[in-house]
Protein backbone atom coordinates (compact mmCIF):
# COMPACT_ATOMS: atom_id res chain seq x y z
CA UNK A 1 0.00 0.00 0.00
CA UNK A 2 2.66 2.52 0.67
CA UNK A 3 4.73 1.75 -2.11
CA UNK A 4 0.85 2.37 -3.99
CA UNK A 5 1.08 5.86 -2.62
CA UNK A 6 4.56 6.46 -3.75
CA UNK A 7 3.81 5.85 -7.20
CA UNK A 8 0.61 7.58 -7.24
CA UNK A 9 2.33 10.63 -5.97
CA UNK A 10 5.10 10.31 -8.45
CA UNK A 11 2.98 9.96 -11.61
CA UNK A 12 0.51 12.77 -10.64
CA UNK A 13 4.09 14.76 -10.61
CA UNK A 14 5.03 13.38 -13.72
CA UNK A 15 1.42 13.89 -15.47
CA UNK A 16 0.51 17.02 -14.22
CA UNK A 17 4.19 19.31 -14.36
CA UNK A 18 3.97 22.12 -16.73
CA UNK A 19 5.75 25.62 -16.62
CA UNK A 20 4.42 28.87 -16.27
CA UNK A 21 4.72 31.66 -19.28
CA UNK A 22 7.03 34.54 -18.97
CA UNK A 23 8.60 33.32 -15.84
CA UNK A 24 9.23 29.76 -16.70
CA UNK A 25 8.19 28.49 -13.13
CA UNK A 26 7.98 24.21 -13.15
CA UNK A 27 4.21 23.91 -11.62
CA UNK A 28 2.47 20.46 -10.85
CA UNK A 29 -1.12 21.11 -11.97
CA UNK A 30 -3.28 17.89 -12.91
CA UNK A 31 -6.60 19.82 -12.11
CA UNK A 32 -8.32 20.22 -16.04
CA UNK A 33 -10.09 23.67 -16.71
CA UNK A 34 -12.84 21.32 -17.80
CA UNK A 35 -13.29 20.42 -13.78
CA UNK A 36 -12.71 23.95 -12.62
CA UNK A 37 -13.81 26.78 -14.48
CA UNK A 38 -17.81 26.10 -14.44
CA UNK A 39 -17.83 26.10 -10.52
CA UNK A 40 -15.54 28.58 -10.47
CA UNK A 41 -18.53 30.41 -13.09
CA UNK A 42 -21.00 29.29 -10.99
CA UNK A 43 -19.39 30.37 -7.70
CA UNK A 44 -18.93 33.77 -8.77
CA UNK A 45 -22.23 34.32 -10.04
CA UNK A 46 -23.58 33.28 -6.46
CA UNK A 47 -21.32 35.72 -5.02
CA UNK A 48 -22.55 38.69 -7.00
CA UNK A 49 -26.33 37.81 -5.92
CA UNK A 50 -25.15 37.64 -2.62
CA UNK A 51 -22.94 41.30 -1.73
CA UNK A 52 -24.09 44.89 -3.11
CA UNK A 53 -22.48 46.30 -6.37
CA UNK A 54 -20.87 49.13 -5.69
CA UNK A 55 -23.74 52.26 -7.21
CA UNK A 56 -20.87 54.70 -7.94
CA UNK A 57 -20.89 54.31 -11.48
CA UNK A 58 -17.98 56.12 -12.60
CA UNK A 59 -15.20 53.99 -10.35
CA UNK A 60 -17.13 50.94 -11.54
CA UNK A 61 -16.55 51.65 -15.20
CA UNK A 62 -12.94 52.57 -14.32
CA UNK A 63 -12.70 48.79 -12.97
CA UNK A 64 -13.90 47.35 -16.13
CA UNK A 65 -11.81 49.61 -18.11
CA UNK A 66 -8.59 48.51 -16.75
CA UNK A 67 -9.36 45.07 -16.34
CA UNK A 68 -10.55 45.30 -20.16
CA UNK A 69 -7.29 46.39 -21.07
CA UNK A 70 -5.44 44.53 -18.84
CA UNK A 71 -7.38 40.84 -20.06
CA UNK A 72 -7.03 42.43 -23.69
CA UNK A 73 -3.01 42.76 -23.65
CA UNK A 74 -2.81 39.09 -21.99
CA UNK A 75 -5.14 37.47 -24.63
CA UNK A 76 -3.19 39.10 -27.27
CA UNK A 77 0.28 37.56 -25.79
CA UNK A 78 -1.27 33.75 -25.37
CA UNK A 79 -2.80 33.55 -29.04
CA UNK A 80 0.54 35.07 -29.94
CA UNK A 81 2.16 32.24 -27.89
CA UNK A 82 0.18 28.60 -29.31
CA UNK A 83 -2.47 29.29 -26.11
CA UNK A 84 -5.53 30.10 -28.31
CA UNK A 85 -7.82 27.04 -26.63
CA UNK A 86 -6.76 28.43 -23.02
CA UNK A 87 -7.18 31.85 -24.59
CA UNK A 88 -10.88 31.16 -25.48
CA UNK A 89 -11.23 29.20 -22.20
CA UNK A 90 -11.37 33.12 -20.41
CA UNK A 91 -14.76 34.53 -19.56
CA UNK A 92 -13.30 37.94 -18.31
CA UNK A 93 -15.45 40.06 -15.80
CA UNK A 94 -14.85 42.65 -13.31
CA UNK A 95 -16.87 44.29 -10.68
CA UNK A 96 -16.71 46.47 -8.10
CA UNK A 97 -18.35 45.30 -4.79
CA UNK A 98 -19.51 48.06 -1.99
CA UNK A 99 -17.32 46.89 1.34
CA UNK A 100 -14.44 48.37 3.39
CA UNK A 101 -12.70 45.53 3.24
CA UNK A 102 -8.95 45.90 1.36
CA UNK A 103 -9.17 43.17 -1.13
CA UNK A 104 -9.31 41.89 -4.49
CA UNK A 105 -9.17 38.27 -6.42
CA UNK A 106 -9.86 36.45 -9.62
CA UNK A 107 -11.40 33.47 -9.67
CA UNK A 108 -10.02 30.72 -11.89
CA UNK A 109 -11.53 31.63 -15.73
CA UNK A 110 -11.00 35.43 -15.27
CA UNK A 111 -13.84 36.11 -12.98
CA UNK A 112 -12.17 39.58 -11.17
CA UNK A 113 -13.92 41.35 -7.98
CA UNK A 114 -12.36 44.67 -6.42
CA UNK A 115 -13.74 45.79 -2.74
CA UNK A 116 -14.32 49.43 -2.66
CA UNK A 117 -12.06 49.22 0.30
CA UNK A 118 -8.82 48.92 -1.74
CA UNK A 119 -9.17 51.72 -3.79
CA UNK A 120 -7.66 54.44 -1.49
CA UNK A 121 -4.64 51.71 -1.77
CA UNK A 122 -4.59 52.13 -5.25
CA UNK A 123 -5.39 55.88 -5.08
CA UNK A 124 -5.16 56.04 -8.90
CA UNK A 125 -5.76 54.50 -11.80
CA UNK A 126 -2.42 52.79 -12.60
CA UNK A 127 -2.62 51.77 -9.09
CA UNK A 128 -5.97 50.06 -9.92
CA UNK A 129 -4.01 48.45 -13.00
CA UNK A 130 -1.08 47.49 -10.66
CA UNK A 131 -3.43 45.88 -8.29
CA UNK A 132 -5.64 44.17 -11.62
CA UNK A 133 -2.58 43.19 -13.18
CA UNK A 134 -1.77 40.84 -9.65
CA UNK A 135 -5.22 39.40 -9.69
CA UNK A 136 -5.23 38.54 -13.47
CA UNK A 137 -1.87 36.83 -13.18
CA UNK A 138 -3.37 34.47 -10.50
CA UNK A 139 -5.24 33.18 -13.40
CA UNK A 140 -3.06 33.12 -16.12
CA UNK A 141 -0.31 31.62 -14.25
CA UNK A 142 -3.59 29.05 -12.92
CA UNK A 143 -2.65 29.15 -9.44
CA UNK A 144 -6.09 28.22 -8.27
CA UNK A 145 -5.92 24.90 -10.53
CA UNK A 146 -2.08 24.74 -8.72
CA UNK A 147 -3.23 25.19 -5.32
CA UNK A 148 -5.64 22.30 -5.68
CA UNK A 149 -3.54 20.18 -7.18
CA UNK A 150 -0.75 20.22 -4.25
CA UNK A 151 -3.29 19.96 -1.74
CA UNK A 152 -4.19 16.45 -3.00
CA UNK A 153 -0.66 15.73 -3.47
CA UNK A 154 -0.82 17.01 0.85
CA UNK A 155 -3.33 14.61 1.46
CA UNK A 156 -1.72 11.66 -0.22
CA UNK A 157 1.46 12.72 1.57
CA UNK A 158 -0.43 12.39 5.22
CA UNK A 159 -1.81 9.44 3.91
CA UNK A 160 1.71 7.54 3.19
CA UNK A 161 2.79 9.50 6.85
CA UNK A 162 0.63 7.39 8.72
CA UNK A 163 1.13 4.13 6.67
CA UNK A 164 4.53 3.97 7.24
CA UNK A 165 4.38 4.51 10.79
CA UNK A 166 1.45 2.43 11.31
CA UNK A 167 3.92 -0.29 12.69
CA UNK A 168 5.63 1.90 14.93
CA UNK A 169 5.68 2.97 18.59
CA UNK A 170 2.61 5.24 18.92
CA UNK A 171 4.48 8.24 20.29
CA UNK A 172 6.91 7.72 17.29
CA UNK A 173 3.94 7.78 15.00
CA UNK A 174 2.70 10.68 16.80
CA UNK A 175 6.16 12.19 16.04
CA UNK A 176 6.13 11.63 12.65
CA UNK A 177 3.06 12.47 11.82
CA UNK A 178 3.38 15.91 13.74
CA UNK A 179 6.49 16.86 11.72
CA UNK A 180 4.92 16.34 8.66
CA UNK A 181 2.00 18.37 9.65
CA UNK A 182 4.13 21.24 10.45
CA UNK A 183 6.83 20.86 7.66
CA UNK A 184 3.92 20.45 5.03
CA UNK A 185 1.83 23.21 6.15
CA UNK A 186 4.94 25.71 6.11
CA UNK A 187 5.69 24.53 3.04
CA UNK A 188 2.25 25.09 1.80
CA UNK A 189 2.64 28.60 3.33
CA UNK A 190 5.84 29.01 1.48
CA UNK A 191 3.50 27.91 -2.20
CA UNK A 192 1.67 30.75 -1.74
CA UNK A 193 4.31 33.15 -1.03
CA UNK A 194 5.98 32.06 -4.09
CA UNK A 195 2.16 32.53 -5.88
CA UNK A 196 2.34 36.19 -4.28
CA UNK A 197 5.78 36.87 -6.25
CA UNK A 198 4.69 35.46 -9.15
CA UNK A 199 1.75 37.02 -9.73
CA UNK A 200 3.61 40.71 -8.87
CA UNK A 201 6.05 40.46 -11.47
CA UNK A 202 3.34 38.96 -14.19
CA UNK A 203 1.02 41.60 -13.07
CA UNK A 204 3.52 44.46 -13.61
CA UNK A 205 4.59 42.82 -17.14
CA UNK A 206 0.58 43.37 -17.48
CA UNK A 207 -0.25 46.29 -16.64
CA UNK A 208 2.96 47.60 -18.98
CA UNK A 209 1.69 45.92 -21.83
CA UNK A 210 -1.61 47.54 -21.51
CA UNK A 211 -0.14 51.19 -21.34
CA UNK A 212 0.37 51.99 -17.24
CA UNK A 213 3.11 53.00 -15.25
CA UNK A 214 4.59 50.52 -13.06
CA UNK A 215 6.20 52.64 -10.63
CA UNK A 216 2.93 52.48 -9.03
CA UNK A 217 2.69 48.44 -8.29
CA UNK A 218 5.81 49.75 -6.01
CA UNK A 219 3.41 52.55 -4.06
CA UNK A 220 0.51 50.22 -3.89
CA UNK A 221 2.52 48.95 -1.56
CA UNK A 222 4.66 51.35 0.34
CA UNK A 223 1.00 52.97 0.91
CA UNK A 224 -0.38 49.45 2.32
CA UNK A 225 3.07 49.44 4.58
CA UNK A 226 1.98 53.02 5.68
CA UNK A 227 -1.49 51.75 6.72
CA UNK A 228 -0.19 49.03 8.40
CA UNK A 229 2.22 50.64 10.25
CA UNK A 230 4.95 49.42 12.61
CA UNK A 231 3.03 46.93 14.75
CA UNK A 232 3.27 43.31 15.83
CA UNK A 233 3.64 41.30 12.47
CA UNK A 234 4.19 37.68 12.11
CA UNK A 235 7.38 36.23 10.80
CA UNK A 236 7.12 35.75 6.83
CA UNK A 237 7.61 32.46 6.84
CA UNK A 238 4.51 32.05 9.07
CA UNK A 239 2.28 34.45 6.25
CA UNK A 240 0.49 33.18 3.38
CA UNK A 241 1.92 36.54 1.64
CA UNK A 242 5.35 38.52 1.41
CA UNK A 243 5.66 41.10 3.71
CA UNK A 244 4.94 44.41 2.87
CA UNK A 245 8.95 45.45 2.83
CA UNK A 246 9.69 42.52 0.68
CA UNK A 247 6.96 43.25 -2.34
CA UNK A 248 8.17 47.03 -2.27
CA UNK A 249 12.12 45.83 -2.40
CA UNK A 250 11.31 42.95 -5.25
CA UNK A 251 9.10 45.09 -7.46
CA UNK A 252 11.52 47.70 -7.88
CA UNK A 253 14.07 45.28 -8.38
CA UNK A 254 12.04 43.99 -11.44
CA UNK A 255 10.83 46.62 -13.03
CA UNK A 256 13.70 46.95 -15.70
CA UNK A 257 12.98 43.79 -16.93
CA UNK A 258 9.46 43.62 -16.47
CA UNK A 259 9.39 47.03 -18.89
CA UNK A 260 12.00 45.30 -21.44
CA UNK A 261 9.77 41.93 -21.30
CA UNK A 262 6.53 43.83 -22.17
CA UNK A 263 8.27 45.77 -25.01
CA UNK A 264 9.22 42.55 -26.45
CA UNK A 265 6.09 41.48 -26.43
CA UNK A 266 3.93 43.96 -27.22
CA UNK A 267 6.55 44.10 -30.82
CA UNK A 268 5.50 40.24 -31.18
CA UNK A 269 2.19 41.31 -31.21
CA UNK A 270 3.10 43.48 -33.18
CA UNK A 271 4.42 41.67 -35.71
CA UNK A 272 2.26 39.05 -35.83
């Protein structure tokens, strides 16, 4: 039975490793669209019926603007790139929802939401693009799909844990199975870091390709550090996101070649 485990974790590596466009990340994802993207649809839709639409109509239409441009410039680059089915896959849509609360996301298939709480944060509108850039590279880069993937690979993991100590002394067993507990969960905590980054420097390729400035993906942030201010913080490695200090110090480290990488490809589009 273990041995059974072993191999079903290595061929679900095998079968489902793929790399990421522009930043040429290895990813295991064996989760099809197919599966995902009507619940993810579906999901959404429920979520609209449920929270209030923001009434102030001109910030709303700035949302969809951006994001318009924004989904625009990356359909342009996958057809460009062989990824016309994934491409057509894409059911863009972006509102704006009335809450305080600082957040955004994008559901798997394009399917944005912005709180009207995060808009002081972006205080402008390349800091909405900076901020729509982020949530559109979660789903080009498929994270969601990712992040389900490696939690079944988690679960089979546990699951050849306890196998192979089933034999054992129980407090050994115990041991065991508590190490792997913590080791996996800061490891998954560590995936979405890495997530984070990823979608920052495809989201600042975006939102160049689509005509904004990217200095201000860099003072989305310093403004969140502002807000957040000097107290009590947990340790990064203990955070399902960078730290504040660490997006700020990485985004301005990238944005030379983020601008040279959306050059080049907005000329490929360009050209072809």
């Amino acid at each position: 039975m273990k041995k059974i485990v072993s191999l079903c974790l290595v061929a679900l590596m095998m079968y489902g490793c793929s790399t990421v466009p522009i930043t040429g990340r290895k990813r295991i994802n064996f989760v099809k669209d197919s599966q995902v993207l009507p619940m993810s649809f579906a999901q959404y839709q429920g979520f609209l019926k449920e929270n209030k639409l923001s009434k102030d109509v001109s910030k709303s239409a700035e949302i969809k603007n951006v994001g318009a441009k924004i989904s625009k410039a990356v359909d342009r680059f996958m057809r460009a790139n062989g990824m016309t089915s994934e491409a057509d896959s894409y059911r863009w849509e972006f509102n704006l929802i009335e809450d305080e609360t600082i957040n955004a996301w994008c559901m798997p298939g394009g399917k944005v939401v912005f709180y009207t709480g995060i808009l002081p944060m972006c205080a402008n509108t390349d800091g909405i693009a900076a901020v729509m850039g982020h949530e559109v590279a979660h789903a080009f880069a498929k994270h969601g799909q990712e992040r389900m993937s490696t939690g079944t690979l988690q679960q089979l993991g546990g699951a050849g844990v306890m196998l192979a100590t089933g034999n054992k002394d129980p407090k050994k067993a115990q041991m065991w199975n508590m190490a792997f507990g913590i080791s996996s969960q800061l490891g998954m905590l560590a995936f979405s870091r890495s997530h984070e980054n990823e979608a920052d420097k495809l989201g600042m390729v975006f939102m160049i390709m689509a005509g904004y400035q990217p200095e201000e993906a860099v003072n989305v942030w310093i403004r969140m550090s502002q807000r957040a201010g000097s107290g009590n913080k947990p340790p990064e490695f203990m955070s399902t996101h960078p730290s504040n200090e660490s997006r700020i110090k990485n985004l301005r480290a990238y944005m030379p070649e983020a601008t040279a990488l959306a050059k080049k490809f907005n000329a490929q589009m360009i050209g072809n």
